[in-house]
N, C-alpha and C. Protein backbone atom coordinates (compact mmCIF):
# COMPACT_ATOMS: atom_id res chain seq x y z
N UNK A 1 0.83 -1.17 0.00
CA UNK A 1 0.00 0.00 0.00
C UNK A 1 0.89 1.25 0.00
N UNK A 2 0.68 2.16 -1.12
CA UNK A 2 1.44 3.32 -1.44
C UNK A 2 0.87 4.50 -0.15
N UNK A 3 1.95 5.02 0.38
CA UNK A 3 1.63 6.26 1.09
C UNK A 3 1.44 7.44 0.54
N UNK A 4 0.50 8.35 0.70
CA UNK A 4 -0.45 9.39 0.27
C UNK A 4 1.31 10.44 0.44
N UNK A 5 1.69 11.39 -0.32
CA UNK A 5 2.58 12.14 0.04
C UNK A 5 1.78 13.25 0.89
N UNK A 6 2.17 14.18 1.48
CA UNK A 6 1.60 15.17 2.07
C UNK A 6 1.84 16.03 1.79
N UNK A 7 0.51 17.16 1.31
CA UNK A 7 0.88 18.15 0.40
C UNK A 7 1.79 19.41 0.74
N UNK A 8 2.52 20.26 0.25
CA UNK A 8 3.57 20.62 0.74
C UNK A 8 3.16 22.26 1.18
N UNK A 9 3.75 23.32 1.89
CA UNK A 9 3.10 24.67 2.18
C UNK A 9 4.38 25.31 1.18
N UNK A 10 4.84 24.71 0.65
CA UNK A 10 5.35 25.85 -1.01
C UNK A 10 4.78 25.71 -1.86
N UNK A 11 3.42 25.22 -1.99
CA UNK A 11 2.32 25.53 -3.24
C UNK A 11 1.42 26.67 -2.52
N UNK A 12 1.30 27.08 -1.18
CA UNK A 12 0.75 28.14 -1.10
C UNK A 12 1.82 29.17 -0.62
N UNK A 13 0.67 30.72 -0.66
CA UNK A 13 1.49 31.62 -0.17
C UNK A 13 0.09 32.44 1.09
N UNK A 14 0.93 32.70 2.20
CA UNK A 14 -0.09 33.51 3.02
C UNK A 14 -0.29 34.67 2.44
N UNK A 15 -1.35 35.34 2.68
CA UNK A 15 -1.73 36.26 2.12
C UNK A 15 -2.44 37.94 3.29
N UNK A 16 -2.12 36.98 4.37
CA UNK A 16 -2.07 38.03 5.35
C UNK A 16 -3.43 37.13 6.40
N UNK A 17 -2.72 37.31 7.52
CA UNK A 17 -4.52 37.26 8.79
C UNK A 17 -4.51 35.44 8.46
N UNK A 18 -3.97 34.84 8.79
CA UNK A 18 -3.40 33.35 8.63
C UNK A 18 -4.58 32.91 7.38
N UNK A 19 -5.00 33.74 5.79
CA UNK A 19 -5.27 33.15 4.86
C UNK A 19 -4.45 32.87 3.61
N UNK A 20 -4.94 31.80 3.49
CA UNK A 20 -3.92 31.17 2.03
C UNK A 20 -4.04 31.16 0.69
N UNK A 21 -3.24 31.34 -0.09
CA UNK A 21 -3.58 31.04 -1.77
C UNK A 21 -2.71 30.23 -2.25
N UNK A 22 -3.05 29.65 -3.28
CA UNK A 22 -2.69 28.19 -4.21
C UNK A 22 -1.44 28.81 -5.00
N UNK A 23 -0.41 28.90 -4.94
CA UNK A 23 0.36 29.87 -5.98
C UNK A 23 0.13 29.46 -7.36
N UNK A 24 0.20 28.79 -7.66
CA UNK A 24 -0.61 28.36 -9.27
C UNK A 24 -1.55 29.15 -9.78
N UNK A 25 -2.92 29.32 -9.02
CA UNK A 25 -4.14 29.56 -9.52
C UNK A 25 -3.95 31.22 -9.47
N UNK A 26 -3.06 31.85 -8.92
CA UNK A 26 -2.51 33.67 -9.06
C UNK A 26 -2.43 33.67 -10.62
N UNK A 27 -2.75 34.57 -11.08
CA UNK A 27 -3.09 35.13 -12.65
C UNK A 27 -1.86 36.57 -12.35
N UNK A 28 -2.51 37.67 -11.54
CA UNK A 28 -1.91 39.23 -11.48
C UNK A 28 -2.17 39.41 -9.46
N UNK A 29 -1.28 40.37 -9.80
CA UNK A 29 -1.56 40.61 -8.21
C UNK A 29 -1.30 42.73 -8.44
N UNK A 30 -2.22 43.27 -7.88
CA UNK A 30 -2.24 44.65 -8.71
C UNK A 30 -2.39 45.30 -7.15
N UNK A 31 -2.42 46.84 -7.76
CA UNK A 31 -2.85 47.85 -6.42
C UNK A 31 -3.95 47.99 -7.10
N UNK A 32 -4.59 48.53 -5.67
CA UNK A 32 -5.98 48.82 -5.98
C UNK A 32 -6.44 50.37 -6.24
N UNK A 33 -5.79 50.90 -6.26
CA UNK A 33 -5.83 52.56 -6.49
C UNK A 33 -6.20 52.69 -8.18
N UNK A 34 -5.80 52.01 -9.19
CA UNK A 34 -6.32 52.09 -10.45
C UNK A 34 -7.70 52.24 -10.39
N UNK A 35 -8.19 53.26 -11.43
CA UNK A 35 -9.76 53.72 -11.39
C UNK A 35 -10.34 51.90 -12.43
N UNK A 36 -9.35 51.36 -13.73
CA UNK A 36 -10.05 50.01 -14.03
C UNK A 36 -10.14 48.91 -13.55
N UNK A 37 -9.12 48.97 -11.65
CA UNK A 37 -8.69 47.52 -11.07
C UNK A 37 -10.18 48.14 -10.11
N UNK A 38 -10.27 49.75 -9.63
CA UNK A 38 -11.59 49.45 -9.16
C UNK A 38 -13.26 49.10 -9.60
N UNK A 39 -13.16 49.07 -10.91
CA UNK A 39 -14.27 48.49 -11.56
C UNK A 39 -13.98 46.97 -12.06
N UNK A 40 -13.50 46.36 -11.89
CA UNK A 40 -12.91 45.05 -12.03
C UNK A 40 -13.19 44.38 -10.33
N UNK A 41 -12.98 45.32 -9.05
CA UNK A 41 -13.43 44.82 -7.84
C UNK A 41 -15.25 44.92 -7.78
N UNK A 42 -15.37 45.78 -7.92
CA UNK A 42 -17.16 46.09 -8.52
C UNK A 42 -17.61 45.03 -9.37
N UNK A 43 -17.05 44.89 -10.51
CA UNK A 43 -17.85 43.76 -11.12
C UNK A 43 -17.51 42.17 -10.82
N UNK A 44 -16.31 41.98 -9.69
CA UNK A 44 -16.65 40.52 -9.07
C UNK A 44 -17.58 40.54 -7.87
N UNK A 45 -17.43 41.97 -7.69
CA UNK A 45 -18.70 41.54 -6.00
C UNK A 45 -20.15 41.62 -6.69
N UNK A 46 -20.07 42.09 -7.98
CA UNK A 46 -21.80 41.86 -8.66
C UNK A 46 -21.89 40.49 -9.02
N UNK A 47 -21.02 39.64 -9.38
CA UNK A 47 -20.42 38.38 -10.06
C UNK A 47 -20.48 37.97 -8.89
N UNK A 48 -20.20 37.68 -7.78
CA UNK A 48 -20.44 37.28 -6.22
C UNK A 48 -18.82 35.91 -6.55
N UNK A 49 -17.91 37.11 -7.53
CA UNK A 49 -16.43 36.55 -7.67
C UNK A 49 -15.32 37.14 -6.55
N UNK A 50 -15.44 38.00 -5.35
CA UNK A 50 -14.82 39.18 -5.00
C UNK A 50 -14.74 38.45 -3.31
N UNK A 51 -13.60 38.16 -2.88
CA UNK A 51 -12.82 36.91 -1.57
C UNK A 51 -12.47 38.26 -1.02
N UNK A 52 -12.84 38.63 0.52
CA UNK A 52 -12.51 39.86 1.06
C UNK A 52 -11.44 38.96 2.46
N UNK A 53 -9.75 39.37 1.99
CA UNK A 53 -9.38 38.29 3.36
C UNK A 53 -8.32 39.50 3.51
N UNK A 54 -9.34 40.83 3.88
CA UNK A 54 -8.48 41.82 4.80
C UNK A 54 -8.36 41.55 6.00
N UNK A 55 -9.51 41.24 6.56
CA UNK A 55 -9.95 41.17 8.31
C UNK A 55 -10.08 42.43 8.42
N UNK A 56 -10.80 43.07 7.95
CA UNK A 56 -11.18 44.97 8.24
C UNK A 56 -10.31 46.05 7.88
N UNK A 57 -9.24 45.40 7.41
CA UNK A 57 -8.19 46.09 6.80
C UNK A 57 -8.12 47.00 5.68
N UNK A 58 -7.58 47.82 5.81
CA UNK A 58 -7.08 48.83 4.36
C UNK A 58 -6.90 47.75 3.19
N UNK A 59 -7.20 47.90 2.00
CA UNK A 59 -6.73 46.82 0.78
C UNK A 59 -5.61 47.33 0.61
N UNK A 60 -4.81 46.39 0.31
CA UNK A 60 -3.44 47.49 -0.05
C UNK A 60 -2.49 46.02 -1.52
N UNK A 61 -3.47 45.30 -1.98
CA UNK A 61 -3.26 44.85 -3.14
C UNK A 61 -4.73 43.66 -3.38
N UNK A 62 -4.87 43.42 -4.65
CA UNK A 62 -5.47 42.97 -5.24
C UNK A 62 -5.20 41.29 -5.81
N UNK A 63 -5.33 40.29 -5.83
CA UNK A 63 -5.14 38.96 -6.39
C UNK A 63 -6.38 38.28 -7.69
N UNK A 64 -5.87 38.63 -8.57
CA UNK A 64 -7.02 37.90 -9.67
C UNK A 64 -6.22 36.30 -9.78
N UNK A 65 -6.83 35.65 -10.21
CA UNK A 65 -7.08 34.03 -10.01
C UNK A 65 -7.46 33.90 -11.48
N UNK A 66 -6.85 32.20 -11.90
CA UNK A 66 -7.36 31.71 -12.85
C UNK A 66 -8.99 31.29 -12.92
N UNK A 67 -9.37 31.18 -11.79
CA UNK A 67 -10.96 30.97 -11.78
C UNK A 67 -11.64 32.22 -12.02
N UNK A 68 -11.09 33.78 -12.33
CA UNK A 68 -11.59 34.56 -12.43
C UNK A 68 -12.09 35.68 -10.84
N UNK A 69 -11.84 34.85 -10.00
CA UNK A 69 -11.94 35.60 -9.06
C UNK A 69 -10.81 36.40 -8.29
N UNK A 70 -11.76 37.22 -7.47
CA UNK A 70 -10.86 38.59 -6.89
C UNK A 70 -10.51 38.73 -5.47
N UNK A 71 -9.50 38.25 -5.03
CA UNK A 71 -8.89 38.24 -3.94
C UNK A 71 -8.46 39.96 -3.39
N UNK A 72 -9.01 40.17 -2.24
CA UNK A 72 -8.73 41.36 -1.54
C UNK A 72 -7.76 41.05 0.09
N UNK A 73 -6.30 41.68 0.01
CA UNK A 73 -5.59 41.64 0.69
C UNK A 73 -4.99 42.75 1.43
N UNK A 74 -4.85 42.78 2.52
CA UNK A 74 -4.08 43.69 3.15
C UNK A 74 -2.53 43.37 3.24
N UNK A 75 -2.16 42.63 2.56
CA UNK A 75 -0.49 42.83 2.33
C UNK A 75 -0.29 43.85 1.03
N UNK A 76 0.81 44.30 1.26
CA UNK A 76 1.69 45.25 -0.07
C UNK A 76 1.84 44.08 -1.02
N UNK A 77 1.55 44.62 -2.35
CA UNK A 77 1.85 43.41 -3.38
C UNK A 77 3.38 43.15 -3.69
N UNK A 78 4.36 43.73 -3.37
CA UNK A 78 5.90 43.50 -3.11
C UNK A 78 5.75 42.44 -2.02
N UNK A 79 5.24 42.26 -0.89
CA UNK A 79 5.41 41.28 0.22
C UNK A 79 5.10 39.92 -0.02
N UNK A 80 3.65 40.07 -1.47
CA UNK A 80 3.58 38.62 -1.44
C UNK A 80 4.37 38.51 -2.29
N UNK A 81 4.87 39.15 -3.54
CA UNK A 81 5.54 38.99 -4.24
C UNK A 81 6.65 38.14 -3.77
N UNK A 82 7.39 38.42 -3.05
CA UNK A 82 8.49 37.73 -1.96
C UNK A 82 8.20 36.30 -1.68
N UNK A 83 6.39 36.80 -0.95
CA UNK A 83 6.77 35.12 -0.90
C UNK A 83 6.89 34.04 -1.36
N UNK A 84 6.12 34.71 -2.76
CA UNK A 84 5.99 33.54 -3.83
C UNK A 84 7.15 33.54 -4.24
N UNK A 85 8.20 34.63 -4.46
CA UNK A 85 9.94 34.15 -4.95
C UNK A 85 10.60 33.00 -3.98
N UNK A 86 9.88 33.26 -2.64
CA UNK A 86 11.04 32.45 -1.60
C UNK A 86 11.02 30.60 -2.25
């Protein structure tokens, strides 16, 4: 009987407030101060596409996904950037 490997925590990256993302399924990771990244957050929360994992926080970057959805973060997009290099 083959043992199951166990999946590893370098396919994700934290993303702030102990939540996680798949590093794969990251498409762009943007600021949110653009007047078209804020109509792009508008039309996933009409799309009911729009993941809010500030914890009450300032947004201070944006995560689009291959599934099309919109990840809202309170990390600097340089920080995750990092982590996904590490």
């Amino acid at each position: 009987m083959k043992k199951k490997k166990k999946s590893s925590n370098k396919n994700f990256i934290n993303i702030g407030f102990d939540n996680i993302i798949a590093k794969e399924k990251i498409v762009a990771i943007v600021s949110p101060q653009a007047a078209p990244i804020k109509r792009m957050k508008e039309e996933s929360r009409r799309r009911n596409k729009l993941i809010d994992a500030t914890s009450g926080r300032k947004t201070r970057s944006i995560i689009i996904t291959v599934s099309d959805h919109v990840v809202l973060s309170a990390i600097q997009p340089d920080t995750i950037t990092q982590r996904i290099d590490k």
